[in-house]
C-alpha atoms as a PDB file:
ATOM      1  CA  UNK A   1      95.934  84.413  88.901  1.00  0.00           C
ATOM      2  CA  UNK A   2      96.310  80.907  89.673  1.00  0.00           C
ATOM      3  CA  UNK A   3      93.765  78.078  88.584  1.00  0.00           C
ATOM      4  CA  UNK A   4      93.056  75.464  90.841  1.00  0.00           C
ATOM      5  CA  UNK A   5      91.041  71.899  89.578  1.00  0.00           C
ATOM      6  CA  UNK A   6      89.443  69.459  91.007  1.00  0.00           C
ATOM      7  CA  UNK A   7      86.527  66.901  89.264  1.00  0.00           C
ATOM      8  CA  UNK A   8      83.549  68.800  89.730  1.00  0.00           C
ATOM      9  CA  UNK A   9      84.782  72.309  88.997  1.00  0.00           C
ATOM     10  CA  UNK A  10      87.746  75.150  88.679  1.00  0.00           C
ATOM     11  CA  UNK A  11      88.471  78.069  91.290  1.00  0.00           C
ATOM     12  CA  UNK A  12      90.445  81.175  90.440  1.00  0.00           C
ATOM     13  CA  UNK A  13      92.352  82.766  93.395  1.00  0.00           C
ATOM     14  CA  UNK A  14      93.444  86.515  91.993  1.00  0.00           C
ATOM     15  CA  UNK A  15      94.143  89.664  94.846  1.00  0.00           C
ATOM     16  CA  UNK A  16      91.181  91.303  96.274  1.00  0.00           C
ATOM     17  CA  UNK A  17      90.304  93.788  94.437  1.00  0.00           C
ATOM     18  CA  UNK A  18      90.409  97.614  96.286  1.00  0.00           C
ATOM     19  CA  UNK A  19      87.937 100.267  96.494  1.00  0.00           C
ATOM     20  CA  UNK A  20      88.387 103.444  98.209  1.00  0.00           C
ATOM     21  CA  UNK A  21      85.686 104.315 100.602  1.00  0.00           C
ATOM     22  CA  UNK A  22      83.524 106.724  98.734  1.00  0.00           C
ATOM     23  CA  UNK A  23      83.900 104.047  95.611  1.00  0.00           C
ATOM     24  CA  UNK A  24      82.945 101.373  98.472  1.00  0.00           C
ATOM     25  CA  UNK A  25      80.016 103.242  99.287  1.00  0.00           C
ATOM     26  CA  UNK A  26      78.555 103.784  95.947  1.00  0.00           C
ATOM     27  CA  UNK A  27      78.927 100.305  95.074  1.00  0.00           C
ATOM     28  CA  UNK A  28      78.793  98.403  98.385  1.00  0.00           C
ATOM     29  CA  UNK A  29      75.521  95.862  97.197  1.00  0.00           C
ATOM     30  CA  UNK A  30      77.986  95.258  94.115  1.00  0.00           C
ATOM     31  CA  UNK A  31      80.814  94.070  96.395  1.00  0.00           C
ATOM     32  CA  UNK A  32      78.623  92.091  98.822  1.00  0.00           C
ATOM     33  CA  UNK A  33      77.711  89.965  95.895  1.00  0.00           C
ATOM     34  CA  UNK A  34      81.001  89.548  94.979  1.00  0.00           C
ATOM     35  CA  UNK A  35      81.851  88.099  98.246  1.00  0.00           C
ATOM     36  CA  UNK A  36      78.695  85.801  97.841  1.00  0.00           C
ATOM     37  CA  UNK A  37      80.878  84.572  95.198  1.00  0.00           C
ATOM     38  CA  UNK A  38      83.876  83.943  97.174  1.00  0.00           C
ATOM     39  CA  UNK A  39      85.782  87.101  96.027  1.00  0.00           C
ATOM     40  CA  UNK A  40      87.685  89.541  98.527  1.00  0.00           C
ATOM     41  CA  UNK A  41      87.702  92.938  99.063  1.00  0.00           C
ATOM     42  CA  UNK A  42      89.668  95.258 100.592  1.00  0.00           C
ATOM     43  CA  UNK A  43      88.588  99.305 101.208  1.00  0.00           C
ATOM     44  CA  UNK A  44      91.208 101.203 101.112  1.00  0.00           C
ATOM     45  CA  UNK A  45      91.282 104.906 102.752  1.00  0.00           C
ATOM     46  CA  UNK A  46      94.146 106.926 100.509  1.00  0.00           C
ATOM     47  CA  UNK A  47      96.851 104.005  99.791  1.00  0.00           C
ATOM     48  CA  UNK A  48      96.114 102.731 103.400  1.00  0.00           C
ATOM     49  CA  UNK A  49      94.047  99.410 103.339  1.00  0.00           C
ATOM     50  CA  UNK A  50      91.273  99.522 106.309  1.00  0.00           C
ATOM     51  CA  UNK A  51      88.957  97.298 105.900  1.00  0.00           C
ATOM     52  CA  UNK A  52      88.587  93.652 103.952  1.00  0.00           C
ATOM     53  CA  UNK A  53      85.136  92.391 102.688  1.00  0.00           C
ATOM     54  CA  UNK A  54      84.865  88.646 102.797  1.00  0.00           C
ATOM     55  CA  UNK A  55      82.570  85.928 102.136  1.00  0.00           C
ATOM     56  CA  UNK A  56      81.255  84.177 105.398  1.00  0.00           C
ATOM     57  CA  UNK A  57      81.642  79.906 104.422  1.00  0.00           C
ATOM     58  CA  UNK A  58      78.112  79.637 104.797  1.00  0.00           C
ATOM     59  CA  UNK A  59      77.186  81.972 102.287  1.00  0.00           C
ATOM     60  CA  UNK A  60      80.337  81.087  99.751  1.00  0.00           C
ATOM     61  CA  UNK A  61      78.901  77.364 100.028  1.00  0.00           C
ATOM     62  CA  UNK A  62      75.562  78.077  98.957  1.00  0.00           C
ATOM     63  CA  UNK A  63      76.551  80.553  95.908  1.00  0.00           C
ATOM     64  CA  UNK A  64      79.248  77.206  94.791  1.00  0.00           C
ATOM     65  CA  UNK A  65      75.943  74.987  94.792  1.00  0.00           C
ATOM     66  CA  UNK A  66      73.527  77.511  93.186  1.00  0.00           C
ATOM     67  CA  UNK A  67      75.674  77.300  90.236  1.00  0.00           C
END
């Protein structure tokens, strides 16, 4: 994980975290709002990633100024 600073406030950059689908499923409102957060993640079907969740700029923008 790498820390990034600036004046006004810190990011943390890690690896998307992966789901399989059937995990992805049950817990798919859980990883939207992690995007809305700026995290990424990728669904994975066996080892094989397939899909990636990520957070539209529009969205990550207004999450960084609600906090």
């Amino acid at each position: 994980m790498v820390m990034i600073s600036d004046h006004f406030m810190k990011y943390q950059i890690s690896k998307p975290q992966q789901f399989k689908v059937a995990e992805a499923k049950a817990k798919f409102s859980d990883l939207v709002r992690r995007t809305l957060v700026g995290e990424e993640v990728v669904i994975t079907k066996g080892r094989v990633p397939v899909a990636k969740l990520v957070p539209l700029l529009i969205f990550l923008v207004v999450a960084l100024i609600a906090f």
